[in-house]
Protein backbone atom coordinates (compact mmCIF):
# COMPACT_ATOMS: atom_id res chain seq x y z
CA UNK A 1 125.97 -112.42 -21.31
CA UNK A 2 127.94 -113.59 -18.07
CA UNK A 3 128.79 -117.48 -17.83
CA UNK A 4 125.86 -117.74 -15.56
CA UNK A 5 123.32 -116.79 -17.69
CA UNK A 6 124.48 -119.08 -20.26
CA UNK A 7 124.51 -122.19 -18.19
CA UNK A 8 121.04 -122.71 -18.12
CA UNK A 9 120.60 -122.58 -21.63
CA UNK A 10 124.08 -124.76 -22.06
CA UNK A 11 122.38 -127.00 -19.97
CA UNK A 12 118.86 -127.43 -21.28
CA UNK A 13 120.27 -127.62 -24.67
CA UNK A 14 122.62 -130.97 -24.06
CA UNK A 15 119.80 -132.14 -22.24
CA UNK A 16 117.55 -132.06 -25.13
CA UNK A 17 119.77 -133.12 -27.47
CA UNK A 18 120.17 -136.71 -25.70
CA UNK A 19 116.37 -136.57 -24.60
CA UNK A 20 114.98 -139.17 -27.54
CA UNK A 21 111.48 -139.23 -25.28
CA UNK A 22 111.33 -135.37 -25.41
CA UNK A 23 111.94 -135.33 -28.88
CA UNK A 24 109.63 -137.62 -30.17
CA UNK A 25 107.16 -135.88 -28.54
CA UNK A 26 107.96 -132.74 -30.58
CA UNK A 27 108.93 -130.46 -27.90
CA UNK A 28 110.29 -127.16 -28.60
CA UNK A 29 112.21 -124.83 -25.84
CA UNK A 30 110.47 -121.59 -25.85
CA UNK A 31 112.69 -119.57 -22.98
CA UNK A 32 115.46 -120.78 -19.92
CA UNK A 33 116.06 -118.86 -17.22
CA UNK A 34 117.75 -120.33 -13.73
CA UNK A 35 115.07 -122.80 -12.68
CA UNK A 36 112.59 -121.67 -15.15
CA UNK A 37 111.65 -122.70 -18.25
CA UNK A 38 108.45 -122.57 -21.04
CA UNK A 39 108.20 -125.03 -23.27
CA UNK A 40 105.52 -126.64 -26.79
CA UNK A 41 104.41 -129.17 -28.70
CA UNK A 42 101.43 -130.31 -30.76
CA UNK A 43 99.44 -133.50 -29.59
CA UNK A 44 99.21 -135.78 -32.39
CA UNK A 45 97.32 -138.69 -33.34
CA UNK A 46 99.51 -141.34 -32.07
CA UNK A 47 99.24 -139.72 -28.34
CA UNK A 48 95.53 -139.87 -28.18
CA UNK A 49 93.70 -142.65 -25.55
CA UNK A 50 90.91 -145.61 -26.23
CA UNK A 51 88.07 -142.26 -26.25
CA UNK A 52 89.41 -139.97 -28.60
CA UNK A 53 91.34 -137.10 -26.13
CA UNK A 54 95.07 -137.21 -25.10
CA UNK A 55 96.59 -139.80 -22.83
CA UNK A 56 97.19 -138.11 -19.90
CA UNK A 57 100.65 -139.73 -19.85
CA UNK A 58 101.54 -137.48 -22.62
CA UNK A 59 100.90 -134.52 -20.90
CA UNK A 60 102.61 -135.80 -17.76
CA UNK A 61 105.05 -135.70 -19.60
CA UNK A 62 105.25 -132.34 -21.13
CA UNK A 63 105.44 -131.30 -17.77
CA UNK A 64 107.86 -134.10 -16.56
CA UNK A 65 110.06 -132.48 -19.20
CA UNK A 66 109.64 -129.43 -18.14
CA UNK A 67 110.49 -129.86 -14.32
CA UNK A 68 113.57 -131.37 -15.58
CA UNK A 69 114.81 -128.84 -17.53
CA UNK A 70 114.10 -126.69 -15.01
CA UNK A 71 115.13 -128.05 -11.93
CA UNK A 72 118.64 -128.94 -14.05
CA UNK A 73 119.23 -125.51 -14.99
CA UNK A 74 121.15 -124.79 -12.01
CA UNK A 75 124.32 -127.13 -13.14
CA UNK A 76 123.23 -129.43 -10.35
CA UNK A 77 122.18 -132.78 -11.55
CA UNK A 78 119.21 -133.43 -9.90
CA UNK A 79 116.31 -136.06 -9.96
CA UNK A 80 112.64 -136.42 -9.21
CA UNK A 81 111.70 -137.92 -6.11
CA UNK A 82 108.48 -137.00 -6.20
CA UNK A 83 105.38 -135.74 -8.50
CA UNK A 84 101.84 -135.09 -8.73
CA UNK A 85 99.84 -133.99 -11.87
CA UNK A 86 95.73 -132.70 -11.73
CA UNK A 87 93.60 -132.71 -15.24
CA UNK A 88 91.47 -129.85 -15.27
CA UNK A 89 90.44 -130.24 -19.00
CA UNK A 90 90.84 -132.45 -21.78
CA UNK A 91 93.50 -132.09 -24.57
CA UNK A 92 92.53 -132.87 -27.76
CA UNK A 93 94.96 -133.85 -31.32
CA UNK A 94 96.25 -130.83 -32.68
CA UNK A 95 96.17 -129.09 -29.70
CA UNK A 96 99.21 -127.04 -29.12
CA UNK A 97 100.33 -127.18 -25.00
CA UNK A 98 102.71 -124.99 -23.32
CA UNK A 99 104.29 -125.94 -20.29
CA UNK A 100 105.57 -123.43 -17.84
CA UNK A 101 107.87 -124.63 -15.06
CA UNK A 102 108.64 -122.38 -12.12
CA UNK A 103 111.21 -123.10 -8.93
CA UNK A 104 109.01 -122.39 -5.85
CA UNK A 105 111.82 -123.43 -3.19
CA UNK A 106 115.23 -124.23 -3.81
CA UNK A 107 117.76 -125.62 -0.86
CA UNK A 108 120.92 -127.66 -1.15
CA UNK A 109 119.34 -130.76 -1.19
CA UNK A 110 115.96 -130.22 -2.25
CA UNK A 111 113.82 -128.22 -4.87
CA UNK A 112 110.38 -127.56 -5.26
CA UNK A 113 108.42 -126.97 -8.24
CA UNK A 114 105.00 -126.05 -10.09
CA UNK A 115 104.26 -126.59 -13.91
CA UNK A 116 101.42 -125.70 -15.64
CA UNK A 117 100.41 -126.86 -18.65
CA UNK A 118 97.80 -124.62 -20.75
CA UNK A 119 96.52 -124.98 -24.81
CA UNK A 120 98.23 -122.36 -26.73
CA UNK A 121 95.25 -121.27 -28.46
CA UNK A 122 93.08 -120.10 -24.99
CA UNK A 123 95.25 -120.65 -22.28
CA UNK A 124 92.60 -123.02 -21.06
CA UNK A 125 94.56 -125.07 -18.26
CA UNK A 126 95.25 -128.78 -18.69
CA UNK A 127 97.85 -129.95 -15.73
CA UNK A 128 98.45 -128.81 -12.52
CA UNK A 129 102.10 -130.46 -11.90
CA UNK A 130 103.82 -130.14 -8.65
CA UNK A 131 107.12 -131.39 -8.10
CA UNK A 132 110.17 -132.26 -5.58
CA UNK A 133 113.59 -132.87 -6.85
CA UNK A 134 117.26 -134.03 -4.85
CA UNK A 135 119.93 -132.45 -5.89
CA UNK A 136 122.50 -133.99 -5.96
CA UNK A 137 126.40 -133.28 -5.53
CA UNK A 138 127.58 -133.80 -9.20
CA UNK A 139 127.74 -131.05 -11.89
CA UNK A 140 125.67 -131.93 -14.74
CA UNK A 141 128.15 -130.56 -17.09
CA UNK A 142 130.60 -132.80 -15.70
CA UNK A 143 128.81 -135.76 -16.06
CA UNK A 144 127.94 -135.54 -19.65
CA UNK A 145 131.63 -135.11 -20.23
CA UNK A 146 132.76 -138.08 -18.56
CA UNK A 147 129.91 -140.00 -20.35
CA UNK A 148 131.79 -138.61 -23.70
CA UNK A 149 134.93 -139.96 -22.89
């Protein structure tokens, strides 16, 4: 496997490992790719609203996650600038969720991207994320390091 094919993986894996939000929420990294990545988790009790069904904050941010990952895979750190997220069904506890983030347009400066978020069990769709990202100058890599020291 050439050094680029290992840096998203390099990358998404410190990510996670400093990502206390990501982790509480049970998250598991399924597959990385360059700007790519599928991730799960199980909604659970404590992430349910006032009527019964999954905050939808929750599953923003199984796809917040997501975009992140995805949009940092690259070695570029980069941040949201903007996002928008559509509900098309309820999630309910003990519902597994996969979310499935995919680059659609990727310049110096800017990225775009899509995540979907679907139950495991019949790919019924959840979340309709859409994202933009600025990418900034600074290896990610780099960064962590110098936070390290």
């Amino acid at each position: 496997m050439s050094l680029t094919d290992q840096l998203p993986k390099k990358v998404v894996d410190n990510m996670m490992a400093r990502d206390a939000y990501s982790q509480w929420l049970g998250i598991e990294v399924l597959s990385v790719a360059a700007g790519h990545v599928k991730l799960q988790m199980t909604v659970r009790k404590e992430m349910l609203n006032g009527f019964g069904v999954c905050h939808g904050g929750v599953t923003f941010a199984l796809a917040d996650s997501a975009l992140a990952f995805a949009c940092n895979s690259h070695g570029r750190l980069s941040v949201l600038l903007n996002a928008s997220m559509a509900y098309p069904a309820a999630v309910n506890e003990g519902d597994v969720l996969l979310a499935e983030a995919r680059e659609e347009s990727l310049s110096n400066k800017v990225g775009i991207y899509s995540v979907t978020v679907k139950k495991a069990a019949d790919e019924t769709k959840v979340g309709v994320f859409s994202a933009t990202v600025y990418r900034t100058g600074k290896n990610f890599l780099d960064t962590i390091e110098s936070e390290e020291k």
